[in-house]
C-alpha atoms as a PDB file:
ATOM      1  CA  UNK A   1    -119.291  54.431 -92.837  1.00  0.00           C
ATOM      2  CA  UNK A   2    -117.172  51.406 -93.684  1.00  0.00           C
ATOM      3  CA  UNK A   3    -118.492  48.142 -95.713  1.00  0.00           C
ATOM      4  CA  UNK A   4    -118.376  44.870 -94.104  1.00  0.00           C
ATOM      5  CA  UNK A   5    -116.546  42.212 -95.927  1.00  0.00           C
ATOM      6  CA  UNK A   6    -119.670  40.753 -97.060  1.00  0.00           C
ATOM      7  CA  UNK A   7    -121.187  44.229 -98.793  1.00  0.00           C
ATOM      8  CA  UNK A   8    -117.457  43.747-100.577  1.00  0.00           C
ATOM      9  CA  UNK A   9    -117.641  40.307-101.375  1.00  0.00           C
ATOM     10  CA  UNK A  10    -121.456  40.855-102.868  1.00  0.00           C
ATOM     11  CA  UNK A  11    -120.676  44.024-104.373  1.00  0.00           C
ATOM     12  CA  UNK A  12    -117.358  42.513-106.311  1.00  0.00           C
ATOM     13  CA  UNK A  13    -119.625  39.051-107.583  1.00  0.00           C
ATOM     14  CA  UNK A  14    -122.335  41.422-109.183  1.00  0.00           C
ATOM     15  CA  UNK A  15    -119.459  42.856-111.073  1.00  0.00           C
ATOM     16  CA  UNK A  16    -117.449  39.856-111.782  1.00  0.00           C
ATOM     17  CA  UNK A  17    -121.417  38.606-113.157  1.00  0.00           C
ATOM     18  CA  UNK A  18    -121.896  41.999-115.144  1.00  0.00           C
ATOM     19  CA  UNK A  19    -118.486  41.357-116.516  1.00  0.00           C
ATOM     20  CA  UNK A  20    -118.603  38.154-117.495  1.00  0.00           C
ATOM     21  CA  UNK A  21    -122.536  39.142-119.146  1.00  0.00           C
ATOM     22  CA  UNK A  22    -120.757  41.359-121.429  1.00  0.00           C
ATOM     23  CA  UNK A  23    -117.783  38.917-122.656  1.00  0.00           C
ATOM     24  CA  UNK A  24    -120.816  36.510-123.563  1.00  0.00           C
ATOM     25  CA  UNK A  25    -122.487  39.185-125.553  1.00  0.00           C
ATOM     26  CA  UNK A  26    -118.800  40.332-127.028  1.00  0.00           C
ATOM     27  CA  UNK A  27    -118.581  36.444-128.203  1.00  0.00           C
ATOM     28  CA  UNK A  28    -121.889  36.387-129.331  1.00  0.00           C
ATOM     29  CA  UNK A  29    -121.658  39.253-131.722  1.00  0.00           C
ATOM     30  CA  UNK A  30    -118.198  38.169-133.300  1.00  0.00           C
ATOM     31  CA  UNK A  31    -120.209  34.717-133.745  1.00  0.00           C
ATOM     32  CA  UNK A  32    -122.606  36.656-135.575  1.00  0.00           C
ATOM     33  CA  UNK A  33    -119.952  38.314-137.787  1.00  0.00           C
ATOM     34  CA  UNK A  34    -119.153  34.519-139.007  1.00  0.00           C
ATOM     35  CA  UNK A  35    -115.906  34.276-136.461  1.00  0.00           C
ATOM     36  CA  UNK A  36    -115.430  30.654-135.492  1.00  0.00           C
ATOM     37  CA  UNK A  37    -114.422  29.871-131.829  1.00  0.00           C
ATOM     38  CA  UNK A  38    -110.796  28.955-132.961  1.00  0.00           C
ATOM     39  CA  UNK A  39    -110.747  32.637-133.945  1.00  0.00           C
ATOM     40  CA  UNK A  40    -112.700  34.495-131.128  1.00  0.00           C
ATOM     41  CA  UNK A  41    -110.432  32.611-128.769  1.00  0.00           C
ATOM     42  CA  UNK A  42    -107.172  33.480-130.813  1.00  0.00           C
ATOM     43  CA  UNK A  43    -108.728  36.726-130.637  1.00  0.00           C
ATOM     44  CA  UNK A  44    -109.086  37.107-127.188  1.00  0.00           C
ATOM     45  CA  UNK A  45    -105.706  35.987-126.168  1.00  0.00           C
ATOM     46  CA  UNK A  46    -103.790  38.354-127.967  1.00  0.00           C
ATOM     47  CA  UNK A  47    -105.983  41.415-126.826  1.00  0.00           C
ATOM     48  CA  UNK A  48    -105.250  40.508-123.705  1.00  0.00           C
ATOM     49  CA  UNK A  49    -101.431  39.305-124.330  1.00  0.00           C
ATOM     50  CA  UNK A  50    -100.457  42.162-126.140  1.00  0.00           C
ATOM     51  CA  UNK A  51    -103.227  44.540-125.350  1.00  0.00           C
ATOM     52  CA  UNK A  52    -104.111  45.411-128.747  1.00  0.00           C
ATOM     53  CA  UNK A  53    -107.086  46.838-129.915  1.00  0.00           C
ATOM     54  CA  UNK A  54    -109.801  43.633-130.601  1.00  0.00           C
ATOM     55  CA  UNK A  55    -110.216  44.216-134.475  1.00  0.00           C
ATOM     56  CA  UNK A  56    -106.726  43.883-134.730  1.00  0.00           C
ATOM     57  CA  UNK A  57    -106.809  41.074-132.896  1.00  0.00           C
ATOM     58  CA  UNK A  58    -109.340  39.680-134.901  1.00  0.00           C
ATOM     59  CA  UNK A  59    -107.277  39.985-138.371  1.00  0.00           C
ATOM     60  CA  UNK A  60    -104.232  38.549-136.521  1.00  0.00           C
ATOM     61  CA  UNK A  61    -106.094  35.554-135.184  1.00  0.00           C
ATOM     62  CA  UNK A  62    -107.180  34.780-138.729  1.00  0.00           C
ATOM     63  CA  UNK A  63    -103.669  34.704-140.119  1.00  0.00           C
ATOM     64  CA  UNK A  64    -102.505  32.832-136.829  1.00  0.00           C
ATOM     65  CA  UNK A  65    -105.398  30.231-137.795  1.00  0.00           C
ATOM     66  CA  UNK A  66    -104.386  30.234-141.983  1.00  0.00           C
ATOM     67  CA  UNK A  67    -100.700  29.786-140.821  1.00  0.00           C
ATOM     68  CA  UNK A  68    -101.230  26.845-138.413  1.00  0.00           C
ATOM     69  CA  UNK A  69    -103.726  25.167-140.673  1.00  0.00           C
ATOM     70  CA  UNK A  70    -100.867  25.496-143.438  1.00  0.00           C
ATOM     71  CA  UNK A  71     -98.205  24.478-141.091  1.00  0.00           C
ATOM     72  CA  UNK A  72     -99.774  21.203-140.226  1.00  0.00           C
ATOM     73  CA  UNK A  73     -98.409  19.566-137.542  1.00  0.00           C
ATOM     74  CA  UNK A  74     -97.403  21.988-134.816  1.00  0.00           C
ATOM     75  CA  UNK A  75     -96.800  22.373-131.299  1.00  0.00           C
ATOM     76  CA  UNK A  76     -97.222  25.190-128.544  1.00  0.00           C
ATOM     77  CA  UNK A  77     -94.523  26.818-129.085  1.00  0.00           C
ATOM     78  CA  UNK A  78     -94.842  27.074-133.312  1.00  0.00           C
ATOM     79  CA  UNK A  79     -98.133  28.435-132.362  1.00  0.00           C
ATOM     80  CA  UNK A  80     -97.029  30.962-129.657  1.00  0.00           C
ATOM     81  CA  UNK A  81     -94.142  32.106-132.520  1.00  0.00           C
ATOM     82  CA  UNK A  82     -97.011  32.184-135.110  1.00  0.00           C
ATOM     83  CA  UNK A  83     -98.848  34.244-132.501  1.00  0.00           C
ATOM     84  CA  UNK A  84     -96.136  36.688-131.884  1.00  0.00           C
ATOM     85  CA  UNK A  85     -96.402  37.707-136.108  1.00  0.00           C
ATOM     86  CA  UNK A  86     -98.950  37.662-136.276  1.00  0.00           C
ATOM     87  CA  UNK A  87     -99.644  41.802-136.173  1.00  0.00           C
ATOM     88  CA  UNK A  88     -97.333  41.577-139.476  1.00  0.00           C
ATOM     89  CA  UNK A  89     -94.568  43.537-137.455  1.00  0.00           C
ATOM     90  CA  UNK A  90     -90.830  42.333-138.754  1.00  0.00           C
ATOM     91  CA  UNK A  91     -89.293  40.901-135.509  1.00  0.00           C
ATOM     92  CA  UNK A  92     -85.708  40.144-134.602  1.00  0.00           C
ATOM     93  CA  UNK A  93     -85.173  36.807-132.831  1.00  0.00           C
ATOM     94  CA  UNK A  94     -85.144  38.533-129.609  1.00  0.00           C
ATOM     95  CA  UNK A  95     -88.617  40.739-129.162  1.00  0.00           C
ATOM     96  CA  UNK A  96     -89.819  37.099-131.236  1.00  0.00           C
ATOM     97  CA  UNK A  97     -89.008  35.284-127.324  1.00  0.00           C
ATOM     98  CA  UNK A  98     -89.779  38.122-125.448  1.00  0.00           C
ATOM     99  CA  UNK A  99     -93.505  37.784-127.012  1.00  0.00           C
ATOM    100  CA  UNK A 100     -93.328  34.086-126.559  1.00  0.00           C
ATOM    101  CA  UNK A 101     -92.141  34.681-122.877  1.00  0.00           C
ATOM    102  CA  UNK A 102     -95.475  36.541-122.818  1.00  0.00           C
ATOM    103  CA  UNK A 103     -97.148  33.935-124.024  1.00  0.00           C
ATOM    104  CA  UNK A 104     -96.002  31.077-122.576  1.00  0.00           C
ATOM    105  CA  UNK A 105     -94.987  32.089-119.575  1.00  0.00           C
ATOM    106  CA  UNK A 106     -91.291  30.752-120.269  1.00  0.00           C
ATOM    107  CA  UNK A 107     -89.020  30.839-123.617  1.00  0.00           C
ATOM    108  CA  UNK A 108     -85.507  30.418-124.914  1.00  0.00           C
ATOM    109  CA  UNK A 109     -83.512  32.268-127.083  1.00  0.00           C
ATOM    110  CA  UNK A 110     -81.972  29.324-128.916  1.00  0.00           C
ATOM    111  CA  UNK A 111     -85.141  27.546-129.258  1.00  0.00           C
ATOM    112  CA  UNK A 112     -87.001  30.311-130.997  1.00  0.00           C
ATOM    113  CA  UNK A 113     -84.199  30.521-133.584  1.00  0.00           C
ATOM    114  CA  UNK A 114     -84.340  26.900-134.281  1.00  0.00           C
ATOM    115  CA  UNK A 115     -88.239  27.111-134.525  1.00  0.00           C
ATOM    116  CA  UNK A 116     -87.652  30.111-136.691  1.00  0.00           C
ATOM    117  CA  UNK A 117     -85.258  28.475-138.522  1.00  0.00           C
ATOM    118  CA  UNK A 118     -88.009  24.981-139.383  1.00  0.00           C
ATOM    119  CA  UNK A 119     -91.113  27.438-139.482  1.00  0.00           C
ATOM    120  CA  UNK A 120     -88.855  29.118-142.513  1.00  0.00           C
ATOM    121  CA  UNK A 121     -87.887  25.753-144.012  1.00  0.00           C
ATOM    122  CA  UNK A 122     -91.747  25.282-144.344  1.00  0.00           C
ATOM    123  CA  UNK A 123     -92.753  28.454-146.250  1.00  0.00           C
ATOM    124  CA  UNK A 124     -94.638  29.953-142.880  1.00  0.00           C
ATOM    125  CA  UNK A 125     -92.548  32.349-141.663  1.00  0.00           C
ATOM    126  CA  UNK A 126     -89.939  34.965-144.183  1.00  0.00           C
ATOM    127  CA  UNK A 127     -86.933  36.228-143.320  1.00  0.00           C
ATOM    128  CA  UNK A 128     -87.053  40.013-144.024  1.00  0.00           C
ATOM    129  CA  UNK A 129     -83.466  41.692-144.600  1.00  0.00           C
ATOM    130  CA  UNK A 130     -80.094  40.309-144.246  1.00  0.00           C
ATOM    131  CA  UNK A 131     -77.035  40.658-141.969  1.00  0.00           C
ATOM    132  CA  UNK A 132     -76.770  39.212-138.701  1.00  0.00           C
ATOM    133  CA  UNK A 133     -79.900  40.084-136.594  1.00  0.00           C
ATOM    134  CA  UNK A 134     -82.307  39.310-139.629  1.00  0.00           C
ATOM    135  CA  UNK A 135     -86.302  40.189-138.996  1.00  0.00           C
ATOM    136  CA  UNK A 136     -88.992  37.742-139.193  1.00  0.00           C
ATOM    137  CA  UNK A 137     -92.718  37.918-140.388  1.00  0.00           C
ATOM    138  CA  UNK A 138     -95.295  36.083-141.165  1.00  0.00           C
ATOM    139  CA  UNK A 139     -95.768  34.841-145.186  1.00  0.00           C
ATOM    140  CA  UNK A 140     -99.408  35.380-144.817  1.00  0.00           C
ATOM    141  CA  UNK A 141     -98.861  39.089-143.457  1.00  0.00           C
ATOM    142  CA  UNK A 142     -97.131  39.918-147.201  1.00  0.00           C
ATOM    143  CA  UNK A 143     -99.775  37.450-149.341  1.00  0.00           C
ATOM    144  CA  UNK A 144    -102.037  39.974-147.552  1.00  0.00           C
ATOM    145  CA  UNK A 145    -100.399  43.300-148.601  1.00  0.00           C
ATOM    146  CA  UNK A 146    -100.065  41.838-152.477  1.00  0.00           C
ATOM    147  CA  UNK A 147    -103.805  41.581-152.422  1.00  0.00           C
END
C-alpha cells in the first residue's frame, strides 16, 4: 500500500507542528530557569553548530554574552570568534576559522588572526602557550576556573 503525496505532505506538517511544540516548551523552561533570550538563542545556535550537548551550550552562551558585553563594540565576526571559545577549549588559529567557517558560512585565515590579535589587545581573548602556532581561549573561560 503506498501513501499519496498528500498522506506525506500531512503526515510530515503534524511533525514539523509536534516539533516545533516542543522547541516552544524547551524555550519556555530555560525562560523559567532565568535564561534571557540573548542566551537561549546563543544557546541554541551552538547546539546546533557544534552539536554539543544543550547545558553546555547554555554555560557557553553565558560567557559568549559576558565577553561581548565586555568587548563593547563588536561585529559578526568578533562574535562568531567569541562563539568558537566559547566551550573554554585552547584553539590554534586554524580550528578558530574552521569554527567560524561553521558559523558563518565563510572565513579567512588572516582575518581571524588579526581579530585574534585586537580581541587580545582588549583583554577578551588569552593567548595560551608560546611558539609559533600559539592557542587561544577565552579570559572568561580561566576567571571561571579561578572561582
Amino acid at each position: 500500500m503506498t501513501e499519496s503525496i498528500e498522506d506525506r505532505l500531512e503526515r510530515i506538517e503534524k511533525l514539523l507542528e509536534n516539533v516545533i511544540k516542543r522547541l516552544n516548551r524547551v524555550e519556555e523552561y530555560l525562560k523559567l530557569l532565568g535564561l534571557n533570550d540573548e542566551v537561549v538563542s546563543s544557546a541554541f545556535k551552538l547546539t546546533i553548530a557544534f552539536s554539543i550537548p544543550i547545558s553546555r551550550a547554555i554555560e557557553a552562551a553565558r560567557r559568549v554574552i559576558e565577553s561581548i558585553k565586555y568587548l563593547g563594540i563588536f561585529d559578526a565576526i568578533d562574535r562568531s570568534i567569541i562563539e568558537s571559545l566559547a566551550d573554554c577549549k585552547a584553539r590554534g588559529v586554524s580550528e578558530i576559522t574552521k569554527n567560524v567557517k561553521v558559523l558563518r558560512g565563510t572565513a579567512s585565515r588572516r582575518i581571524i588572526r588579526n581579530r585574534l590579535i585586537k580581541l587580545l589587545e582588549r583583554n577578551v581573548v588569552i593567548k595560551v602557550g608560546n611558539g609559533k602556532r600559539p592557542k587561544y581561549t577565552l579570559k572568561a573561560c580561566l576567571n571561571r576556573d579561578k572561582e
